[in-house]
Protein backbone atom coordinates (compact mmCIF):
# COMPACT_ATOMS: atom_id res chain seq x y z
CA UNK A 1 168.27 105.01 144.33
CA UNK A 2 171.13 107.36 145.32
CA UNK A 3 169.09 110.17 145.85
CA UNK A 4 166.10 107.95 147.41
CA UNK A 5 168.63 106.52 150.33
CA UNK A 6 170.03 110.22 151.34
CA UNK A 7 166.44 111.35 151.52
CA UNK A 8 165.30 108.69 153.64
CA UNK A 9 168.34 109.21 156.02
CA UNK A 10 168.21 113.19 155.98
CA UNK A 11 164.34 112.61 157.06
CA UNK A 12 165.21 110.09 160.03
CA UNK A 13 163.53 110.93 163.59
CA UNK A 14 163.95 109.04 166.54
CA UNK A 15 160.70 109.47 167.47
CA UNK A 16 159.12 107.68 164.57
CA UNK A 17 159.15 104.41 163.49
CA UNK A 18 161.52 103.33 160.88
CA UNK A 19 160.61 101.06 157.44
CA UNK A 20 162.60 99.87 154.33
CA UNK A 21 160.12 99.16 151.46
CA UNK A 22 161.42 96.09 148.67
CA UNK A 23 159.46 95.78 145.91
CA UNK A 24 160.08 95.33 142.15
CA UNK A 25 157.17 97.40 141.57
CA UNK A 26 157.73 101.41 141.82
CA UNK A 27 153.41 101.67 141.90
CA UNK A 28 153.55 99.11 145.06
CA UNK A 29 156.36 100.90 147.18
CA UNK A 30 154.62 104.42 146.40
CA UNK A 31 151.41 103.15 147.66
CA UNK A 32 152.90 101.04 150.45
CA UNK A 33 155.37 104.47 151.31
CA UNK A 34 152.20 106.85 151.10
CA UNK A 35 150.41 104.91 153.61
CA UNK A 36 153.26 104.13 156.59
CA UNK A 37 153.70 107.91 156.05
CA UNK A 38 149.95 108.63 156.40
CA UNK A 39 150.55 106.49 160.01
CA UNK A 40 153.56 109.08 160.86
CA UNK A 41 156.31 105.87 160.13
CA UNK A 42 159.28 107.27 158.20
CA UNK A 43 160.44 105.41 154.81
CA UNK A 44 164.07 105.73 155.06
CA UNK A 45 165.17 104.51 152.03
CA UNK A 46 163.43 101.90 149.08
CA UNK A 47 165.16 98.97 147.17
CA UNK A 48 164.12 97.29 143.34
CA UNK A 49 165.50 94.27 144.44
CA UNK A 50 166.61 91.51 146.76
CA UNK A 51 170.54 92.53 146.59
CA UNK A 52 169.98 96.19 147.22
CA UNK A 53 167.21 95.05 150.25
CA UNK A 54 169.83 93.60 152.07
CA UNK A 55 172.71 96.38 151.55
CA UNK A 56 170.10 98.96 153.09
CA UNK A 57 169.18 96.90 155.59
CA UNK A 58 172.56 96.16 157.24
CA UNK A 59 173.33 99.53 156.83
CA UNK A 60 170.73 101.68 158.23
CA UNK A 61 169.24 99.04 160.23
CA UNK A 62 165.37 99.88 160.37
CA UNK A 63 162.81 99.16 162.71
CA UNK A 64 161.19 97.27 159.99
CA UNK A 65 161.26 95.78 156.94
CA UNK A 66 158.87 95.36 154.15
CA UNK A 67 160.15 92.22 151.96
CA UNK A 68 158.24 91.56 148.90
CA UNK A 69 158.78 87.76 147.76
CA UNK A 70 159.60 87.92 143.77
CA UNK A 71 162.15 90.59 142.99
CA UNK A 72 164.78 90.01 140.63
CA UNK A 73 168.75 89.51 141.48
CA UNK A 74 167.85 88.15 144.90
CA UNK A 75 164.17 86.88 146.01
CA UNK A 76 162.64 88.06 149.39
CA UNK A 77 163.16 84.75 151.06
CA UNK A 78 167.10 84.82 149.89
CA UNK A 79 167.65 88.37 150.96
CA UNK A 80 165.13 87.69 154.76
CA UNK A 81 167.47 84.85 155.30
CA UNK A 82 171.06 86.83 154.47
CA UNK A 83 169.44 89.96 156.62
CA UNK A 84 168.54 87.55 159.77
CA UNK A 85 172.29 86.07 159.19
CA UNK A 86 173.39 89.17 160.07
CA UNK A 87 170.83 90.96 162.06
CA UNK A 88 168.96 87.78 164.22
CA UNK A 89 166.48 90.90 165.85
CA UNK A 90 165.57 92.24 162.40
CA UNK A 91 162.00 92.64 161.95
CA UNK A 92 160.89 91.42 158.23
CA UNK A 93 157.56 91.07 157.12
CA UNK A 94 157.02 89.34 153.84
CA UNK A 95 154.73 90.62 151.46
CA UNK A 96 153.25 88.27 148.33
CA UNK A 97 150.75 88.78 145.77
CA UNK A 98 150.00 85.36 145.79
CA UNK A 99 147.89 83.82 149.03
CA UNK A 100 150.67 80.97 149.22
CA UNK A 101 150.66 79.12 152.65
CA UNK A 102 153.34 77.20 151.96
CA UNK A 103 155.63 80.15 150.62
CA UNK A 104 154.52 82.65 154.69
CA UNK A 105 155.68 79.08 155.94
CA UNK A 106 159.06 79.51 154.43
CA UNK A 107 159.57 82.92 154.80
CA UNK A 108 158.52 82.71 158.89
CA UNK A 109 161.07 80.25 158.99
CA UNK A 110 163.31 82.12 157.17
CA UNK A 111 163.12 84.38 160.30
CA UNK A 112 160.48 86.60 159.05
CA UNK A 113 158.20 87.83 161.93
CA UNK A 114 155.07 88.30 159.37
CA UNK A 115 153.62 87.56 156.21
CA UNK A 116 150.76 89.43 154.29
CA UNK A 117 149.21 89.37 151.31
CA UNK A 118 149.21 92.90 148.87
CA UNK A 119 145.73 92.47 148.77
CA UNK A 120 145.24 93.20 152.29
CA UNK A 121 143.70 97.21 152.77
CA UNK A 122 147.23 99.34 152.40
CA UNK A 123 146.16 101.17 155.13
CA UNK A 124 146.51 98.23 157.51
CA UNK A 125 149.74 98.09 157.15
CA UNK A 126 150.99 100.31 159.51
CA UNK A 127 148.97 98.65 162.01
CA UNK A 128 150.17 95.29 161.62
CA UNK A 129 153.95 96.63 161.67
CA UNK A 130 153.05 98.25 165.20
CA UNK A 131 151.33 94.87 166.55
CA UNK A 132 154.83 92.56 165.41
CA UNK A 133 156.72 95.44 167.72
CA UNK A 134 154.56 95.11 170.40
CA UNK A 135 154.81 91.02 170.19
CA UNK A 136 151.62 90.45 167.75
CA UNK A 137 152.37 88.00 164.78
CA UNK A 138 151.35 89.78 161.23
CA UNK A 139 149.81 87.04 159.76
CA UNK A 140 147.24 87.01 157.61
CA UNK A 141 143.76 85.68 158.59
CA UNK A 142 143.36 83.05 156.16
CA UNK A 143 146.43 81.94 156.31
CA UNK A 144 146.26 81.52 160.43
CA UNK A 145 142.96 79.64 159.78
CA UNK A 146 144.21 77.33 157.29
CA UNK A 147 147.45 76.35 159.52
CA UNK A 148 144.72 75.83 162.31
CA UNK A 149 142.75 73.73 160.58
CA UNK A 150 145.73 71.41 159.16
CA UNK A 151 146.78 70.96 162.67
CA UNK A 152 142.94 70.47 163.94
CA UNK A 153 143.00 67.51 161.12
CA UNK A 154 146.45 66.74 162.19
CA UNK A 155 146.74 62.91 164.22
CA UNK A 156 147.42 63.99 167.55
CA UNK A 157 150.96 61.98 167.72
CA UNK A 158 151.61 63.66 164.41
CA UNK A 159 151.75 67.31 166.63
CA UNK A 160 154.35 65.79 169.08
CA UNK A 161 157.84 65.06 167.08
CA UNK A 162 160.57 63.09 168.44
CA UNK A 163 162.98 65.84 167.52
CA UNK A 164 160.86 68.66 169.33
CA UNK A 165 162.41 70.95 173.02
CA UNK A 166 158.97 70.87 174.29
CA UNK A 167 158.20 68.30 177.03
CA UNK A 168 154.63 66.38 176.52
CA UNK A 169 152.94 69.12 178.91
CA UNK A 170 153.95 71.55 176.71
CA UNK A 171 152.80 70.05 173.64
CA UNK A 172 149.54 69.66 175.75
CA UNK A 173 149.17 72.96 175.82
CA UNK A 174 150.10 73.43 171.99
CA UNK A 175 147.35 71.30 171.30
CA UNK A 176 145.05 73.86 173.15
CA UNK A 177 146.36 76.40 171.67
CA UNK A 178 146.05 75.19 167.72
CA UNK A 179 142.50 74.99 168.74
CA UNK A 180 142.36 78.71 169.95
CA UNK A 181 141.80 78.26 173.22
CA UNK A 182 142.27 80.51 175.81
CA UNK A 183 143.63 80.77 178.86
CA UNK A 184 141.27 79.96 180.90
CA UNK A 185 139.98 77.16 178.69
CA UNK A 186 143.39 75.67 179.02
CA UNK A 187 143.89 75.96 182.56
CA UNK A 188 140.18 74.03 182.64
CA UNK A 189 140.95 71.63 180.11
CA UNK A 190 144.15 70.58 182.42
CA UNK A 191 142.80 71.18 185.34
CA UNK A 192 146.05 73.70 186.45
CA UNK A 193 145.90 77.68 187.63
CA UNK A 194 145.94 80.53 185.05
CA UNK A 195 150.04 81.02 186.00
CA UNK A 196 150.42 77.71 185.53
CA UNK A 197 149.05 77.87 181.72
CA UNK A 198 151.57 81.65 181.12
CA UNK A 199 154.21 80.03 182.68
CA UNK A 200 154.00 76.97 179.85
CA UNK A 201 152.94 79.19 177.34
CA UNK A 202 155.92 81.32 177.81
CA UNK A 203 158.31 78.57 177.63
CA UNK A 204 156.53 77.52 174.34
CA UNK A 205 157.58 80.97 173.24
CA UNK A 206 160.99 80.67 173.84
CA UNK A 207 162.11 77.26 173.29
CA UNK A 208 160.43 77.96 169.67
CA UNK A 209 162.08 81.27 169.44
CA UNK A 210 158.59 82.84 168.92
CA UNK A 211 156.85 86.09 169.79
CA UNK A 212 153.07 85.19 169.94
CA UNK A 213 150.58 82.05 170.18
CA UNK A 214 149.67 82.59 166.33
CA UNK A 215 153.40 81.93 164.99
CA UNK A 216 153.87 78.89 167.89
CA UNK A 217 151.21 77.93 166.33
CA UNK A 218 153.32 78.02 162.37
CA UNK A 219 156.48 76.70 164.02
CA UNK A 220 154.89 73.78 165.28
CA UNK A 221 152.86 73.09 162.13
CA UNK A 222 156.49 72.86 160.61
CA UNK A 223 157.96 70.91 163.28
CA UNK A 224 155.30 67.98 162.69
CA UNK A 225 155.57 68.21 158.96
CA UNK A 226 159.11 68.01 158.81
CA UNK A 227 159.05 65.24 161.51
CA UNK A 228 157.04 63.84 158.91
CA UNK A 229 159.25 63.82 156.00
């Protein structure tokens, strides 16, 4: 591990993107290194588990992180949540074998800005890291559908909690948005402008401390279910 973090740091360039890789599994973070180096991304250093995930993290603070769920001293949620203690801004994105719903719930509200499954092609990867820095969620398909469809089934008062900072108009418009609309179908469905829509859209974003429609769209899922409790 020594030798793996001087590497890693030795090899830093500004110009490239920056990853940690945690995974129990040496076959997974060889693969998983191999292809963000294939994208030009730079592995700076790898950990075996949770503990030594989070001591690499807060030291050579990385554009990304790649958090794999079960690893033994400390599990990827633990060590997303002691990271994101420390570093709010940290980008994480969770990585399970298993195609667990509830578990990318916990870890996006953990503070994980993604959550993917290690069957997904390796060589999207790099891809999806890109899209959560340019404000894209990395979330898988399925799991965005299923979330959509729970809140499609969802009672509509069941979407709107009493302990919720958005006003009914903006819950409106997170209604909308569960159901993939656009903008423009919004604005129609209201009856408002286009700006009107971004402007309530955007203050969805940050009242739920969000970066795109697709995790609003998890946050607000959790909101109702806790509400629910």
């Amino acid at each position: 591990m020594g030798n793996e973090r001087n590497q890693g740091a030795m090899t830093h360039d500004a110009d490239r993107l920056r990853a940690i890789v945690a995974d129990d599994d040496p076959l997974a973070r060889r693969m998983i290194k191999e292809a963000l180096q294939r994208a030009g991304m730079v592995v700076i250093a790898e950990a075996q588990n949770g503990r030594e995930a989070v001591e690499l993290t807060l030291h050579y603070r990385p554009d990304f992180v790649l958090m794999d769920v079960v690893m033994p001293e400390l599990d990827g949620i633990a060590a997303t949540r002691r990271i994101i203690k420390e570093q709010p801004d940290q980008v994480i994105v969770i990585l399970t074998s298993a195609d667990d719903e509830e578990m990318g719930l916990l870890g996006l509200r953990t503070g994980a800005s993604g959550f993917l499954t290690k069957d997904v092609d390796i060589d999207v990867l790099p891809r999806a890291l890109s899209g959560v820095l340019s404000g894209e969620a990395a979330i898988s398909r399925r799991l965005s559908m299923r979330l959509v469809e729970r809140l499609r089934r969802a009672p509509d008062s069941g979407l709107r909690p009493v302990k919720s900072p958005l006003t009914p108009r903006e819950w409106e418009v997170m209604d909308l948005i569960a159901q993939s609309f656009t903008t423009d179908q919004i604005a129609d469905a209201l009856v408002v402008s286009n700006e009107t829509v971004r402007t309530h859209v955007k203050n969805i974003l940050r009242k739920l401390e969000v970066r795109s429609r697709e995790e609003a769209v998890v946050v607000a899922y959790g909101m109702r279910n806790a509400d629910g409790d």
